[in-house]
C-alpha atoms as a PDB file:
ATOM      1  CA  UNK A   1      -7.014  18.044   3.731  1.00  0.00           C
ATOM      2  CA  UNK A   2      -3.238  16.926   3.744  1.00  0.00           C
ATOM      3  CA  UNK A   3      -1.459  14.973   6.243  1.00  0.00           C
ATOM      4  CA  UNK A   4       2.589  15.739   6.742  1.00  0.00           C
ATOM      5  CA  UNK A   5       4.143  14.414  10.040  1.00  0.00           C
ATOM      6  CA  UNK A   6       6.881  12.965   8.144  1.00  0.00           C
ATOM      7  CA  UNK A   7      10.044  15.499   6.963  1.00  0.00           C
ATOM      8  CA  UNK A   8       9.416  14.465   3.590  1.00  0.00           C
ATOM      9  CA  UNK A   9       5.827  12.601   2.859  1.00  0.00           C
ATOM     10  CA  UNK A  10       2.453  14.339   2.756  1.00  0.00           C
ATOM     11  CA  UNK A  11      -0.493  12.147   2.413  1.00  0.00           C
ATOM     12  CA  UNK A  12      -2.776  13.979   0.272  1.00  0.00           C
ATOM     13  CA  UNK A  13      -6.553  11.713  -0.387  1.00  0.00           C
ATOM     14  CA  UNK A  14      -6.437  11.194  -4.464  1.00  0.00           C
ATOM     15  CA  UNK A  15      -8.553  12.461  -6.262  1.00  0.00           C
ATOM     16  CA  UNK A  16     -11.335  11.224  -8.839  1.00  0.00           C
ATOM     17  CA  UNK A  17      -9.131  12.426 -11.800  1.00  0.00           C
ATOM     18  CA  UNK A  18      -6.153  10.315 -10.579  1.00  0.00           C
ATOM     19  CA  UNK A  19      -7.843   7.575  -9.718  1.00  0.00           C
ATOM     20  CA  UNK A  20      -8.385   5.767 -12.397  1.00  0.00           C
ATOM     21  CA  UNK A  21      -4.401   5.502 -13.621  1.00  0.00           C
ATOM     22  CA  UNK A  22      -3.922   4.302 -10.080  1.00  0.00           C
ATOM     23  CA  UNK A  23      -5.704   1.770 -10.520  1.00  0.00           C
ATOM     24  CA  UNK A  24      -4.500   0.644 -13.892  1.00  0.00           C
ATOM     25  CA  UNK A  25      -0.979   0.861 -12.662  1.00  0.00           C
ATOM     26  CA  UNK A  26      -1.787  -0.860  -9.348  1.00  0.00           C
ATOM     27  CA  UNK A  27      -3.441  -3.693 -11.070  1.00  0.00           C
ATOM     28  CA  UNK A  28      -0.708  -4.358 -13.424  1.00  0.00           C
ATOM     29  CA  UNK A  29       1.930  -4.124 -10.998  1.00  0.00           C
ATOM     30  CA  UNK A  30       0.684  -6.439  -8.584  1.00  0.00           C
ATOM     31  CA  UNK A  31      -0.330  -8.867 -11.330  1.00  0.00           C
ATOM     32  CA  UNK A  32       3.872  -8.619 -12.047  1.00  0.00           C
ATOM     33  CA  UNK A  33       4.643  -9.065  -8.699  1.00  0.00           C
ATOM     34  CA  UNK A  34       2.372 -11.894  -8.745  1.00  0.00           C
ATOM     35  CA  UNK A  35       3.730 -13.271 -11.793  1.00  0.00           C
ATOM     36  CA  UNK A  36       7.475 -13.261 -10.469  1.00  0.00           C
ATOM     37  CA  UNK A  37       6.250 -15.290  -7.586  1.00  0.00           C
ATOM     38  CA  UNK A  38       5.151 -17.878  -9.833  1.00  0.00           C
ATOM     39  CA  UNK A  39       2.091 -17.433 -11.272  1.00  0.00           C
ATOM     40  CA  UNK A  40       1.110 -17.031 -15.282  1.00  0.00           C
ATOM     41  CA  UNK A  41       0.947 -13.607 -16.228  1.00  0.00           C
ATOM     42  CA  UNK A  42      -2.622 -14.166 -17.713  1.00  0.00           C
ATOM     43  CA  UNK A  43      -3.749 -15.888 -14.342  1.00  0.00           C
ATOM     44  CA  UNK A  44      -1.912 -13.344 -11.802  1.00  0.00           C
ATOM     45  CA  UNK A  45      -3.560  -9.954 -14.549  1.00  0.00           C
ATOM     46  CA  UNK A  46      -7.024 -12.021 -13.887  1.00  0.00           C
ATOM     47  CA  UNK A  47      -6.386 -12.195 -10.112  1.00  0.00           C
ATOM     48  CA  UNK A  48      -4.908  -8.267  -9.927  1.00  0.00           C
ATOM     49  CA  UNK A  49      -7.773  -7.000 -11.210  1.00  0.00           C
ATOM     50  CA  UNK A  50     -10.445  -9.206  -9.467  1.00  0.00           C
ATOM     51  CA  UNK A  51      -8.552  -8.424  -5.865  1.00  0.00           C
ATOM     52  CA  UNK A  52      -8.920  -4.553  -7.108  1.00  0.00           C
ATOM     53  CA  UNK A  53     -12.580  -4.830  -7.802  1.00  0.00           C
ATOM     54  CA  UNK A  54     -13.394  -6.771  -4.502  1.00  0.00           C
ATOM     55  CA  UNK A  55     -11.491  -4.429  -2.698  1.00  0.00           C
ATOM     56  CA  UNK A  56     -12.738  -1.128  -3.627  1.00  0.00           C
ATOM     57  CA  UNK A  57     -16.266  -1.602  -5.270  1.00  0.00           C
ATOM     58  CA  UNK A  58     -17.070   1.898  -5.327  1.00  0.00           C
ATOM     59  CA  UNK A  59     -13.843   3.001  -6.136  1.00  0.00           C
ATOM     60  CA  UNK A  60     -12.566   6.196  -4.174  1.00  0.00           C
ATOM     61  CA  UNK A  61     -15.878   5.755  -2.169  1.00  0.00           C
ATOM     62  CA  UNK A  62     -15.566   2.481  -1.004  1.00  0.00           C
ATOM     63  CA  UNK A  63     -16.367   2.472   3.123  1.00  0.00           C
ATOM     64  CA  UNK A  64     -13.237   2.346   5.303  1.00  0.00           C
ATOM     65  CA  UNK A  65     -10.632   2.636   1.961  1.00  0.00           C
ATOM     66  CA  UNK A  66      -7.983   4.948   2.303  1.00  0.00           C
ATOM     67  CA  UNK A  67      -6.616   6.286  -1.283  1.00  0.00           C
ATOM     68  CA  UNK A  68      -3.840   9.135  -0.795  1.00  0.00           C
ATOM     69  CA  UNK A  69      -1.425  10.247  -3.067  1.00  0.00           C
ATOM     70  CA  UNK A  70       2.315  10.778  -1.500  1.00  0.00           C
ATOM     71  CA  UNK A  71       3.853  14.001  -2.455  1.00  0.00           C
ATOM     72  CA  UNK A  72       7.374  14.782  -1.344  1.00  0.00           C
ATOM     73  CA  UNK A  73       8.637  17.910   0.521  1.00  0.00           C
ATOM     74  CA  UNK A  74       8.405  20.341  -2.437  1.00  0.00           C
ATOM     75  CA  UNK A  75       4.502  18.872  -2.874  1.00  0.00           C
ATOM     76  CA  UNK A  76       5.241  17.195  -6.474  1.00  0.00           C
ATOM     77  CA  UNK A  77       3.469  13.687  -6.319  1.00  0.00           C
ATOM     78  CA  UNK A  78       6.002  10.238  -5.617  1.00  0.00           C
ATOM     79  CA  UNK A  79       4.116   7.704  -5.027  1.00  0.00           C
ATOM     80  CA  UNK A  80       0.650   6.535  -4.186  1.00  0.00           C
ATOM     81  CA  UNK A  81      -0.876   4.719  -0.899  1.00  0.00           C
ATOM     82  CA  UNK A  82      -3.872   2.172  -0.412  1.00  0.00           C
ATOM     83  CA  UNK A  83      -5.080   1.285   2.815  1.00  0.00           C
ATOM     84  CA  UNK A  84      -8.356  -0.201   4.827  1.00  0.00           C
ATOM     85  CA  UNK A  85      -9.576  -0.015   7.956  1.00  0.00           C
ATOM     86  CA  UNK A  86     -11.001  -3.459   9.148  1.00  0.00           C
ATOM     87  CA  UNK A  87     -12.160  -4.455  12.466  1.00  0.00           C
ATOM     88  CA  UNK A  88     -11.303  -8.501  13.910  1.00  0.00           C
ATOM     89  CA  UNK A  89     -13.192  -9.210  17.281  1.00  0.00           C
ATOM     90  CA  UNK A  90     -13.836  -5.714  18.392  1.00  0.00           C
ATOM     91  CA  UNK A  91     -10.371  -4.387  17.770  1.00  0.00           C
ATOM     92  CA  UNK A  92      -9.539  -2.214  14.444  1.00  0.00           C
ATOM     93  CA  UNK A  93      -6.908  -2.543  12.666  1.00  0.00           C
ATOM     94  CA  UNK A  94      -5.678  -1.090   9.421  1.00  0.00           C
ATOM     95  CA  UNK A  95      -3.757  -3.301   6.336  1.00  0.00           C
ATOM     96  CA  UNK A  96      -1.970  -1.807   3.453  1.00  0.00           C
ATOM     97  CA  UNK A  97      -2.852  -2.858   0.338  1.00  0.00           C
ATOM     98  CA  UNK A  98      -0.648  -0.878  -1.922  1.00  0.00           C
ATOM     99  CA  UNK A  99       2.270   1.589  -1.071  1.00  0.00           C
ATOM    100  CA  UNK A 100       4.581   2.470  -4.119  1.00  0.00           C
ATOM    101  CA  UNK A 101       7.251   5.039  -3.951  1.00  0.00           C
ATOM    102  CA  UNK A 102       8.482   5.885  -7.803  1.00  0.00           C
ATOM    103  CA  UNK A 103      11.072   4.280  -8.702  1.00  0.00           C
ATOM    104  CA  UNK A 104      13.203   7.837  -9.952  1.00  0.00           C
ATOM    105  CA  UNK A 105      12.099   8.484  -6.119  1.00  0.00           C
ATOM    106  CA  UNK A 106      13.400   5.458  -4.107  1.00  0.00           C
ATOM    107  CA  UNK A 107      16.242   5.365  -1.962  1.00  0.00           C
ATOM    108  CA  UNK A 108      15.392   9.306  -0.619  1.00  0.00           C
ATOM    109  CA  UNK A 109      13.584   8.294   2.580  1.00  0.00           C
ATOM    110  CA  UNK A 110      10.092   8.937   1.232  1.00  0.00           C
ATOM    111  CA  UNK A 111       9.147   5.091   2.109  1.00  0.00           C
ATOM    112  CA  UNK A 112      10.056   5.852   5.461  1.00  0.00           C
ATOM    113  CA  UNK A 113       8.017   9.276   5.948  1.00  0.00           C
ATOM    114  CA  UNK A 114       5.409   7.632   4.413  1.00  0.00           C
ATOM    115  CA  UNK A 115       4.823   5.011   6.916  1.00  0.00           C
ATOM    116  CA  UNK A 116       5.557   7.128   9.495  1.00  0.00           C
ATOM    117  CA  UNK A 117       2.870   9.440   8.157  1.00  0.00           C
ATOM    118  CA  UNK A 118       0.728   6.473   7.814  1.00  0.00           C
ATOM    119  CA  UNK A 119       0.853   5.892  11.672  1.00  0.00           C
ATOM    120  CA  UNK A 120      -0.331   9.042  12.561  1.00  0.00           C
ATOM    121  CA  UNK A 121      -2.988   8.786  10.250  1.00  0.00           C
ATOM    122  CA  UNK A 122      -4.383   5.532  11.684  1.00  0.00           C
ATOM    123  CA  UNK A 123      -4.483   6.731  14.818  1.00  0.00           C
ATOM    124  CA  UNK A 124      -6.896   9.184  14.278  1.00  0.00           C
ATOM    125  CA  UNK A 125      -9.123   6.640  13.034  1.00  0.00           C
ATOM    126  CA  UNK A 126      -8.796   4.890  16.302  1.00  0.00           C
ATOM    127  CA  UNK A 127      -6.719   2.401  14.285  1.00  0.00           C
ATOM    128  CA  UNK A 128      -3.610   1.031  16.801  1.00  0.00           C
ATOM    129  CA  UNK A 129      -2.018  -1.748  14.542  1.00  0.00           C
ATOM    130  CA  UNK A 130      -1.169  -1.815  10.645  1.00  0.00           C
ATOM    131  CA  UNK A 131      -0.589  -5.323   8.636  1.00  0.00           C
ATOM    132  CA  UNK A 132       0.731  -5.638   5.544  1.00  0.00           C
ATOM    133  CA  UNK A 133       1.492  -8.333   2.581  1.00  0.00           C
ATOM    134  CA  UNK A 134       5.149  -7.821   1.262  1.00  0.00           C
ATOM    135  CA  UNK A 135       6.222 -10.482  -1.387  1.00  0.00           C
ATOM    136  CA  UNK A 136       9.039 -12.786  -0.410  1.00  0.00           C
ATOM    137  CA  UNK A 137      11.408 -11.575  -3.641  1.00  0.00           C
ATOM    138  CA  UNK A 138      11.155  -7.562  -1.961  1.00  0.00           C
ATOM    139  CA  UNK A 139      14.224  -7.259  -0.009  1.00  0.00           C
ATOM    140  CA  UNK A 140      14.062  -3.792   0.250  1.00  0.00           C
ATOM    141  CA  UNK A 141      10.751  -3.733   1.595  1.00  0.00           C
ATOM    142  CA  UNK A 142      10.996  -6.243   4.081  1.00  0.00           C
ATOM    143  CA  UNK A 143      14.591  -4.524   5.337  1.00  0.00           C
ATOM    144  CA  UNK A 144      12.083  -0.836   5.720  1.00  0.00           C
ATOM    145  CA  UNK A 145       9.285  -2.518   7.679  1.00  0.00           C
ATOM    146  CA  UNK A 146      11.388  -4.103  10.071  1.00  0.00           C
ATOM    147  CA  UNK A 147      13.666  -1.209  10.571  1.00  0.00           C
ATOM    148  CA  UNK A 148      10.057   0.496  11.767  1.00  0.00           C
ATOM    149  CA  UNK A 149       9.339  -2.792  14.028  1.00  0.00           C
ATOM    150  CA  UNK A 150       6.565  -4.774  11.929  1.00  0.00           C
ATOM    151  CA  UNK A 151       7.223  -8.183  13.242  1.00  0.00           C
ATOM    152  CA  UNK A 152       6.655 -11.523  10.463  1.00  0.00           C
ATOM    153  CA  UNK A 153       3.287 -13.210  12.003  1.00  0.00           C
ATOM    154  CA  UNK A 154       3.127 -16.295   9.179  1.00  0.00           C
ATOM    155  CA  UNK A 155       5.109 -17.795   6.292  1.00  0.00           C
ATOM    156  CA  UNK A 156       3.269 -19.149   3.475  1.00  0.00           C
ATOM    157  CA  UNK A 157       5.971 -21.321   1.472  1.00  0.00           C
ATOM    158  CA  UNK A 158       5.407 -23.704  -1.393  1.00  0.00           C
ATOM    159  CA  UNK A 159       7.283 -26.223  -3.656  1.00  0.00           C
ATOM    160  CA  UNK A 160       6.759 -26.229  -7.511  1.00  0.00           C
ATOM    161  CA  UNK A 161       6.973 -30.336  -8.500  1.00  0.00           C
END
């Protein structure tokens, strides 16, 4: 089943074939991204791919992990989105843990539909909130989520001596 709500983003749940190369990628991008925020690539690969197999232990089947794939308006795939659905003190909410647009696709809008998309999404899980992680050096990403009102809730800052 696909999910459009957007103009220009259909959520479409990944498949087992495309799985795995999501994964690859996503670990070794987000042990980059860790990397430019200071730590050694060796430690931030080891950390990427431990956070990868403590989040989704069953891969694709992992309980209350969203995998989708993003296609664009003309179906061709663009990007790829990770989410979970946790619950905090009896309320549910939902945290990203990987959206990537690609980059021949940026600057079109598709980030945009995508969370939009997203939202309608979570609320058929019963979901009413979505939290996120965006890296301090993503200016682009932090200008889209607040231009579709996520609010900053903490800082973590530190001091290399």
């Amino acid at each position: 089943m696909s999910i459009q709500t957007g103009r220009t983003a259909i959520l479409v749940p990944m498949s087992e074939t495309e799985y795995p190369a999501w994964r690859d990628h996503g670990i070794k991008a987000y042990a980059e991204d860790k990397a430019q925020s200071g730590y050694s690539l060796e430690n931030a690969l080891k950390l990427a791919k431990k956070s990868y197999e403590n989040g989704l232990p069953q891969g694709l089947n992992t309980p209350d992990n969203y995998i989708f794939t993003i296609l664009n308006a003309t179906e061709q795939p663009v990007g790829a989105l990770w989410f979970a659905v946790k619950e905090h003190y009896g309320k549910k909410s939902a945290f990203i843990y990987d959206i990537e647009i690609n980059p021949a696709e940026r600057g079109k809008g598709l980030g945009k539909a995508t969370m939009l998309s997203l939202e309608e999404e979570v609320k058929k899980l019963g979901v009413n909130k979505i939290g996120l992680h965006v890296f301090a050096f993503n200016k682009t990403a932090h200008a889209l989520y607040a231009s579709l009102g996520y609010k900053t809730t903490d800082i973590t800052m530190e001091k290399t001596i």
